[in-house]
Structures are given as structure tokens and as C-alpha cells.
Protein backbone atom coordinates (compact mmCIF):
# COMPACT_ATOMS: atom_id res chain seq x y z
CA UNK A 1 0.00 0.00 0.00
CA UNK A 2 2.76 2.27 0.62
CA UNK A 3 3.22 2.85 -3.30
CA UNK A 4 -0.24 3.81 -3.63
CA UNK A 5 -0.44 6.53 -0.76
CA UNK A 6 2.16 8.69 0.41
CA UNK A 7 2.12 8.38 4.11
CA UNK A 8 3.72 12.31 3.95
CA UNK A 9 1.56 13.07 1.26
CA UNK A 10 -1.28 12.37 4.35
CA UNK A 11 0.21 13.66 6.94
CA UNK A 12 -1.59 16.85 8.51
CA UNK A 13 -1.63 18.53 11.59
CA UNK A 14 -3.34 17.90 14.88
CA UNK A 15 -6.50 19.77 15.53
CA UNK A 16 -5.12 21.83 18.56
CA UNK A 17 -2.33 22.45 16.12
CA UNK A 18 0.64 21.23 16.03
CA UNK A 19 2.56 23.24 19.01
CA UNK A 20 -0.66 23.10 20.68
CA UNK A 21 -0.47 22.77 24.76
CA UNK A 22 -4.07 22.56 24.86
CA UNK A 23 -7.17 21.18 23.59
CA UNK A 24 -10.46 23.00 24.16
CA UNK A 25 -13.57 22.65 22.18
CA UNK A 26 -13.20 25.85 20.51
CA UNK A 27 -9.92 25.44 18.82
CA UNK A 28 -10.99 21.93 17.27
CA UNK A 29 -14.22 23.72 16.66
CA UNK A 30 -12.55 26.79 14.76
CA UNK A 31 -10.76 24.52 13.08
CA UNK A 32 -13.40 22.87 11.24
CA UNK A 33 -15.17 26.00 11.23
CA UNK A 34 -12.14 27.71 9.11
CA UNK A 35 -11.62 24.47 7.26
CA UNK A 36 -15.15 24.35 6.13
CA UNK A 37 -14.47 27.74 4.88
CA UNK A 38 -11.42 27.28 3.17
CA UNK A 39 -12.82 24.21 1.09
CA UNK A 40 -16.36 25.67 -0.04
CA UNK A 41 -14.03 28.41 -1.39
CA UNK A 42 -11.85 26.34 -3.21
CA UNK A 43 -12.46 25.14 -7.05
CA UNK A 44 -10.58 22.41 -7.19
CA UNK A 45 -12.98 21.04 -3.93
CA UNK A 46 -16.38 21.63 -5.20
CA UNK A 47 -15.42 20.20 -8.76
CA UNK A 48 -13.64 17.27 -7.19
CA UNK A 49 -16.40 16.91 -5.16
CA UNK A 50 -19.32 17.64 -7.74
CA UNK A 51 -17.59 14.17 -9.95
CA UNK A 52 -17.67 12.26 -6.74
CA UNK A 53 -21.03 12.76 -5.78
CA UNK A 54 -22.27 11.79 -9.76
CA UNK A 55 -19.92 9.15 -9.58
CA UNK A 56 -21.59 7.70 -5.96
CA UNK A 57 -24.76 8.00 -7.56
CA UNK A 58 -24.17 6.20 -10.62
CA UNK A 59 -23.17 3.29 -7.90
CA UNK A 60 -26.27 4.25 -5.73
CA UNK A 61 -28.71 4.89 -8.34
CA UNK A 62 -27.94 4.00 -11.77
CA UNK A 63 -31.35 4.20 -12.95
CA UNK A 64 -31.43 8.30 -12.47
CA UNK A 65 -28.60 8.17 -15.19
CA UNK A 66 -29.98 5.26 -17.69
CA UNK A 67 -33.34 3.17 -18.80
CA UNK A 68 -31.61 0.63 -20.55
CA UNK A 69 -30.47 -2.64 -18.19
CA UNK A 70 -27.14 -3.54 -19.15
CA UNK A 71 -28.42 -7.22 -20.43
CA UNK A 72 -30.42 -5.29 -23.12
CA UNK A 73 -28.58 -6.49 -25.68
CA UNK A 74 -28.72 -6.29 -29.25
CA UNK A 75 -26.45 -8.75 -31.42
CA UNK A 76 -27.47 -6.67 -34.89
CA UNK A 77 -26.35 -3.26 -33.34
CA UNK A 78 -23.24 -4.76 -32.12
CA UNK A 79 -19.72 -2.52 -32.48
CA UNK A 80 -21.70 0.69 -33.44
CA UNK A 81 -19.79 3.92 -32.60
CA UNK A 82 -20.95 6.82 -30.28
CA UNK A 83 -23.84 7.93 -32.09
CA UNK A 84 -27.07 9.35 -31.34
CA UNK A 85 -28.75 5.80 -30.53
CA UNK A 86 -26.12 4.93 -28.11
CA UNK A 87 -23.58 7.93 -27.27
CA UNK A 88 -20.74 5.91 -26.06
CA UNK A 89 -21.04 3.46 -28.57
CA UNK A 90 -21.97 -0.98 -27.88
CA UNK A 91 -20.05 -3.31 -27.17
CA UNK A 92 -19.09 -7.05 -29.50
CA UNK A 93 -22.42 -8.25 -27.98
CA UNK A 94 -24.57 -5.23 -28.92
CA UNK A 95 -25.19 -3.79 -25.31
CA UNK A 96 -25.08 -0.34 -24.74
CA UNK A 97 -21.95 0.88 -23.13
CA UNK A 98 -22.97 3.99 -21.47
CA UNK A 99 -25.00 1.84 -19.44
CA UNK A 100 -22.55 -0.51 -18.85
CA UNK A 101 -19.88 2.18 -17.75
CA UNK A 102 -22.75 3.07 -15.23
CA UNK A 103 -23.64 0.06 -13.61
CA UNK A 104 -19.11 -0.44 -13.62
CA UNK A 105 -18.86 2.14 -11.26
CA UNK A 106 -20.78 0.23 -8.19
CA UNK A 107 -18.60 -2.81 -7.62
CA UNK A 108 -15.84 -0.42 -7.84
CA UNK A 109 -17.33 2.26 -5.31
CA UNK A 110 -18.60 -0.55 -3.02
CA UNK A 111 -15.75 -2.45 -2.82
CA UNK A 112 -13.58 0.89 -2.48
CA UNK A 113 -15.50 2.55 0.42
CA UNK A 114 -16.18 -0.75 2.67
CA UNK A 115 -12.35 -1.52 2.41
CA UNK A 116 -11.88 2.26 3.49
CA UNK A 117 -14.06 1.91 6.06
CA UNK A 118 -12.86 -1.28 7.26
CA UNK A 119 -9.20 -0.52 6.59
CA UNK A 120 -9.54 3.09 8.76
CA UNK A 121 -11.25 0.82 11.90
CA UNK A 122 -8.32 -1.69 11.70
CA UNK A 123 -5.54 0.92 11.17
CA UNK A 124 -6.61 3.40 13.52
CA UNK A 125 -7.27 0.96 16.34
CA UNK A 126 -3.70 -0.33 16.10
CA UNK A 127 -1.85 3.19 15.42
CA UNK A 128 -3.76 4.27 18.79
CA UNK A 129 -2.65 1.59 20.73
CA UNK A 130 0.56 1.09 19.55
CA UNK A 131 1.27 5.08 19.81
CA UNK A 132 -0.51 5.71 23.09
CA UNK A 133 0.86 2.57 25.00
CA UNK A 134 4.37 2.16 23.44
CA UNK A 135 7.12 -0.57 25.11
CA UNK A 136 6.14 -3.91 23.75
CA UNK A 137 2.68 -3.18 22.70
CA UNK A 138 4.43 -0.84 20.08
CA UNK A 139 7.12 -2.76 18.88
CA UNK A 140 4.40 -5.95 18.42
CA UNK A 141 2.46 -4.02 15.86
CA UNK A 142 4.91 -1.72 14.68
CA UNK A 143 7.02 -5.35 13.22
CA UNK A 144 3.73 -6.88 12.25
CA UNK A 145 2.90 -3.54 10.48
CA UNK A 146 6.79 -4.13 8.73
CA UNK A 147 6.44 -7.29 7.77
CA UNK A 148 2.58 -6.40 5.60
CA UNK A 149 4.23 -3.33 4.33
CA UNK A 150 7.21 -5.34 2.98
CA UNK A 151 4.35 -7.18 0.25
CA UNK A 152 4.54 -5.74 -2.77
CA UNK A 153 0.37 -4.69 -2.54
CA UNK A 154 -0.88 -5.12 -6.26
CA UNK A 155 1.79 -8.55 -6.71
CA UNK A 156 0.14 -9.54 -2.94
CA UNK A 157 -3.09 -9.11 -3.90
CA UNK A 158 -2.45 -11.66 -7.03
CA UNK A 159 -0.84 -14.18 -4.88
CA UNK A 160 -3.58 -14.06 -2.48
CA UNK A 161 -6.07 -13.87 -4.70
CA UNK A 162 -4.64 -16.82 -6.92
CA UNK A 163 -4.44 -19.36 -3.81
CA UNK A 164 -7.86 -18.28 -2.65
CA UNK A 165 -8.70 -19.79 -6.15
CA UNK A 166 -12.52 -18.01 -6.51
CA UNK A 167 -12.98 -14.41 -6.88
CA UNK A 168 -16.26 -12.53 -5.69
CA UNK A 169 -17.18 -8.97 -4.04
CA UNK A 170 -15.85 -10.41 -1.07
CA UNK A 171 -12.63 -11.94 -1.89
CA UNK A 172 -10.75 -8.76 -3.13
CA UNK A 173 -12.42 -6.85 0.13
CA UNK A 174 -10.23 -9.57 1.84
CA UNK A 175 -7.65 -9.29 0.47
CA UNK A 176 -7.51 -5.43 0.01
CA UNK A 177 -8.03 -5.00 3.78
CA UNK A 178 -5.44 -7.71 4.85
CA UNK A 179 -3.02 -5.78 2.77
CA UNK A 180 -4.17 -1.76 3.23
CA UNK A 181 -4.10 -0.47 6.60
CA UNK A 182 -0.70 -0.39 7.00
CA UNK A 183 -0.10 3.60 5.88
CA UNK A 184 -3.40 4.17 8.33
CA UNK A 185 -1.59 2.56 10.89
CA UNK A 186 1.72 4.35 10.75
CA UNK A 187 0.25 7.33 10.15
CA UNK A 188 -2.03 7.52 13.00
CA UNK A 189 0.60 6.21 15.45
CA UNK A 190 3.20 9.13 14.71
CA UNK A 191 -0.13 11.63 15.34
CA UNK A 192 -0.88 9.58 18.73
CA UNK A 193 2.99 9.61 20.05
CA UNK A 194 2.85 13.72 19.16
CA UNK A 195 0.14 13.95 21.27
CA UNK A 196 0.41 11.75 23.99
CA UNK A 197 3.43 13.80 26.14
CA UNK A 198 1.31 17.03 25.78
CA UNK A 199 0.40 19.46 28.32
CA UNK A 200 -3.11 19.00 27.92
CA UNK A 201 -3.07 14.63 27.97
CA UNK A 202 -0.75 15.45 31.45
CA UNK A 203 -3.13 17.40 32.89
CA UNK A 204 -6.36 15.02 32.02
CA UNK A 205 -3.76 12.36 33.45
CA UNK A 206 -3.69 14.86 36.71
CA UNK A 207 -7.20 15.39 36.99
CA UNK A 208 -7.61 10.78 37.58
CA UNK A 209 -8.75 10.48 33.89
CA UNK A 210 -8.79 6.92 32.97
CA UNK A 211 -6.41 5.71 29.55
CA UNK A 212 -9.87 4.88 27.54
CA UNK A 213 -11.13 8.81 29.02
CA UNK A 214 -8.13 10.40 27.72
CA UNK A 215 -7.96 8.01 23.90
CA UNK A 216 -11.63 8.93 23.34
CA UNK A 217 -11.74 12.41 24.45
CA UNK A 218 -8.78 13.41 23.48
CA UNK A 219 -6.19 11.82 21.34
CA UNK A 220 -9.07 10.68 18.43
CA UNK A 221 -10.49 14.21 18.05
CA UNK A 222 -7.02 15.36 17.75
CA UNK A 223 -6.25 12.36 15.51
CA UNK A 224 -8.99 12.63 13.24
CA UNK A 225 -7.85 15.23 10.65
CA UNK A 226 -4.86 12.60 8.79
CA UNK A 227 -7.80 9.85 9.23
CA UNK A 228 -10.26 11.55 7.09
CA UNK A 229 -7.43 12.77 4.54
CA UNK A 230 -5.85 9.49 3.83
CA UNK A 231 -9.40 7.71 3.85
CA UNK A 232 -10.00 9.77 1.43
CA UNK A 233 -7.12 9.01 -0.91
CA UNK A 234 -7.79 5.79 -0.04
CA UNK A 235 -11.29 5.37 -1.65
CA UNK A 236 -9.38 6.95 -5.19
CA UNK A 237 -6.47 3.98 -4.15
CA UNK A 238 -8.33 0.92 -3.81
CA UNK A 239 -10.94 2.01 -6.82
CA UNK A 240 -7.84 1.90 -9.20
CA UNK A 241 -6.64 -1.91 -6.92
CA UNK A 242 -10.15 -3.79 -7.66
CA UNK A 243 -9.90 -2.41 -11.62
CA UNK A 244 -6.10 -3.45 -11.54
CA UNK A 245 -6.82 -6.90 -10.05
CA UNK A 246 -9.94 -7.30 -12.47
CA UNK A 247 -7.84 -6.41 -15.34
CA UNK A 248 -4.97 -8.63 -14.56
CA UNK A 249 -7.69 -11.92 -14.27
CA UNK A 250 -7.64 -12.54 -10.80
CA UNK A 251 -10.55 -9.67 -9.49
CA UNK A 252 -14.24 -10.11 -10.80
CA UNK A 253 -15.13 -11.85 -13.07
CA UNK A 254 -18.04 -11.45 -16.14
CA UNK A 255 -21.43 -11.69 -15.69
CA UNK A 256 -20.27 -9.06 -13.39
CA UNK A 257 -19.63 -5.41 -14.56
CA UNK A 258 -16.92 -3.09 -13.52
CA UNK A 259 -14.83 -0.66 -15.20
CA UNK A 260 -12.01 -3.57 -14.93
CA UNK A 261 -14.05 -5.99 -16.78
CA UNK A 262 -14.93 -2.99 -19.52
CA UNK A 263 -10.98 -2.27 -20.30
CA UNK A 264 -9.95 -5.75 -20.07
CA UNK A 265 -12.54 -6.71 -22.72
CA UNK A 266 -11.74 -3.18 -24.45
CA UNK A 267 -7.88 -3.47 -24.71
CA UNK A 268 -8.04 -5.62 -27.37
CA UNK A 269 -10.61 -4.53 -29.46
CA UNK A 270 -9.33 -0.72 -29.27
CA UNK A 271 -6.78 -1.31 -31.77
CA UNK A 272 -9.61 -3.48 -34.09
CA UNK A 273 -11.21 0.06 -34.92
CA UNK A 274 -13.31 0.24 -31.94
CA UNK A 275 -11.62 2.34 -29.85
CA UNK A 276 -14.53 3.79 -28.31
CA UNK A 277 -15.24 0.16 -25.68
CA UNK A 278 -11.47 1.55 -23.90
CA UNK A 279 -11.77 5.27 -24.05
CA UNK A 280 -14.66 5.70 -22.15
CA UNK A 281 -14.31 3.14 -18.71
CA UNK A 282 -10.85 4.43 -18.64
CA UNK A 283 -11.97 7.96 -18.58
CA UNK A 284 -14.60 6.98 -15.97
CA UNK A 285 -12.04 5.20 -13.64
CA UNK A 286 -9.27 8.27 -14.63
CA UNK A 287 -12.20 10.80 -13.24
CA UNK A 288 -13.25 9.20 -10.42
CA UNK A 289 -9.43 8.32 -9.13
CA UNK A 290 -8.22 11.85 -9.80
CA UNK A 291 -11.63 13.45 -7.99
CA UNK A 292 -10.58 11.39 -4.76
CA UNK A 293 -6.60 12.67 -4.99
CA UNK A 294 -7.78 16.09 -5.19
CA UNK A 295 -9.98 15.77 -2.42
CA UNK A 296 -7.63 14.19 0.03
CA UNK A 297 -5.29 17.57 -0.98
CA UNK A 298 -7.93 20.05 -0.45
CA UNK A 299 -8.34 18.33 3.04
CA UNK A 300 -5.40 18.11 4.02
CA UNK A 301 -4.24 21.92 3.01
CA UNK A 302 -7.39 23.15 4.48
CA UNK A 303 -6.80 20.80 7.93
CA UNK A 304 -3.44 22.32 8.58
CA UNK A 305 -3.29 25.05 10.47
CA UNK A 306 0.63 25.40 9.83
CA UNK A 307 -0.86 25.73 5.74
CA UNK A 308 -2.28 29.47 6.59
């Protein structure tokens, strides 16, 4: 995972600020306040953001975008270019592919955002753990964290995927979590050992709160801000995995449709005159992957106070 996302690239500020020796609920809350700001103003954000949201919905609700099922298919109006019948042109089997670059986008999405989701649980558990309680606790993870982040991640996912011998949905979520929350992990522990020596975690430590008291009330909120930027490059990372995998033979596999399946079937036939069945899933999966990087660096400029 570590040649996908940058754990620097991620890396943002605590939300007391860096050289903070407090944390009160109205510096986080100016933070967000002035980060809320800074974002709404920003064009790169709201056009980043307008693709994502037309991008979730395609996965959500593909029916708002199309009429046409994507096993409506046609054998006599097979290979036809973009046209005004069918504006990104059909496939070798006659089905439209506008639709099917539509319904592509939800295993992709799907699988992307529940291997976020699962990989932010798992990594920021472990990064607060390791980081708050150090000695052996942190060396533990930290050399189990090594040893995962020594697989090469797209060359581990096709070893993994090969022995597992089926591929589904849930297969590449397996695998894509067992290999991803390393950078989450590291990440979040260098934010939790910043923080934990503080003036402000001493004095909660002063005042008889409890570990659990002071992780929940105040090393997460302070840890949040690199959790939400790097989830967010990681939706944009594992989007471009499951198409990778897919393309390579060993993701989904046909009836299903994803943008993987579209340019594996499309490679071939692009140089056949057809050009059309690549250019336009590859444009889809080149949006959608460079709307998520641009988000992640809007967040993480406008979540660092030592950015202003």
C-alpha cells in the first residue's frame, strides 16, 4: 500500500495544532469551522467533489442516469460507434456501453469505500494503541505492520487472490483490507505519540482520567484530521486496486460489470477500430481516481493550520 499513498503526502496537523499545549472545544471547533471555509471556497474542492457525488450515484442509483439494463442487448447493433442511438457506442455483444460504464462504477465504489471503512477501523485501532501505550505493545504491531508493508500490494493481492482460487465482491475486500491499513496505521501512530506527552493529555492524566477517558476524548479528536485525509485518498487507491486486479484476471469476473471488466474486454478490441469500448471506462475510472486525490489535498491543506 505504501506505493499507492504517500504516508507524507497524508500527513496533517493535529486539531489543537501542532505546538498546541491545549485542547479545548473551541480550537478543534474553529478549526473545522475555518476548514469548512477554506474548502467551499476552493475550485478544485467543489469540482472534485461535484464528480464524486455523480460518480456515488451512478453506484447508488444507476437508474437516475440510464433506462436501458445492461443485459439489453442487441447482437445486430453490435460494435456501433458513439452515435445518437447509443452515445458511447456498444459493445461485440450489442449492449449499450454507457449503461454498462454506469452500472461499472458500483462494484468499484462498493468495494472501495467498505475496504476504506474497514481498513480506517483496523488501522486506527492499532496506530492508537501502539502510539498511546508504546514498550512492547508498540514494537508488536509496529514489526507486524513491517512485515505487511514489505508485500509488494498489487503482486500480494495476485498471490492471495490466486491461492484463494474463486474471486467474488468479497474476496478482493479480503484481500484489500489484509493488505491496506498499513499507511493508516503508521500514520495515525506518529499523530498519537505527538500527542500523547502534551500538556493538555498530562493534565487530564492529573485530573484521575482513565487511559480509555483520555484516547476517546482526546487523542481521536485530535487524531482525526490525517484519518479523514488518507481515507480519502484511499477510496481513489483501492478504486484503481479492484480495476487493476480485475484487469490482470484474478478480481471479478463477467457476468459481473466493472470498469475492470470494460478495459480488459476493451484493450483488445481498441486497436480493431473500436476504440470507443477503452476510451470511455478508462476515462470513468481516470475521473473518479483523480476526484478522490484532489480531495484528500484540499483536506489536508485546508486541515493544517501550519498551511495558513
Amino acid at each position: 500500500m505504501s506505493d499507492n499513498v504517500s504516508t507524507t503526502d497524508a500527513q496533517v496537523a493535529p486539531a489543537g495544532g501542532s505546538e498546541a499545549t491545549g485542547s479545548t472545544p473551541s480550537s478543534s471547533g474553529n478549526l473545522w469551522t475555518d476548514a469548512r471555509r477554506q474548502l467551499f471556497r476552493s475550485p478544485v474542492f467543489l469540482v472534485a467533489l461535484l464528480i464524486v457525488l455523480i460518480v456515488v450515484s451512478w453506484a447508488v442509483f444507476p437508474s437516475l442516469w440510464t433506462n436501458t439494463s445492461p443485459d439489453d442487448c442487441v447482437l445486430q447493433e453490435n460494435r456501433q460507434p458513439p452515435g445518437d442511438g447509443h452515445i458511447f457506442g456498444t459493445t461485440i455483444l450489442g449492449c449499450d456501453m454507457y449503461t454498462h460504464v454506469i452500472y461499472g462504477a458500483r462494484p468499484s465504489i462498493v468495494i472501495a469505500v467498505l475496504v476504506t471503512a474497514a481498513v480506517a477501523l483496523i488501522g486506527a485501532t492499532l496506530g492508537v494503541v501502539s502510539g498511546f501505550y508504546g514498550g512492547w505493545t508498540d514494537t508488536l504491531i509496529s514489526r507486524f505492520t513491517d512485515i505487511i508493508l514489505g508485500l509488494p500490494f498489487i503482486l500480494g493481492a495476485i498471490a492471495f487472490l490466486t491461492l484463494l482460487q474463486r474471486q467474488s465482491i468479497w474476496t478482493v475486500m479480503f484481500v484489500l483490507i489484509v493488505l491496506g491499513w498499513t499507511s493508516m496505521t503508521r500514520i495515525v501512530r506518529g499523530t498519537v505519540i505527538s500527542l500523547r506527552d502534551q500538556d493538555f493529555i498530562e493534565a487530564a492524566r492529573a485530573m484521575g482520567a482513565t487511559n480509555r477517558w483520555i484516547i476517546f476524548k482526546h487523542i481521536l479528536p485530535n487524531a482525526l484530521s490525517p484519518i479523514i485525509v488518507l481515507s480519502t485518498l484511499y477510496v481513489g487507491t483501492f478504486v484503481t486496486a479492484e480495476s487493476t486486479l480485475t484487469f490482470l484476471g484474478v478480481g471479478l469476473k463477467p457476468p459481473a460489470i466493472s470498469w475492470g471488466i470494460l478495459i480488459a474486454d476493451g484493450q483488445g478490441l481498441a486497436v480493431s477500430g473500436l476504440p470507443h469500448l477503452l476510451i470511455f471506462p478508462c476515462a470513468a475510472l481516470i475521473l473518479t481516481v483523480l476526484s478522490f486525490i484532489m480531495l484528500g489535498d484540499a483536506l489536508r491543506d485546508a486541515l493544517d493550520p501550519r498551511g495558513r
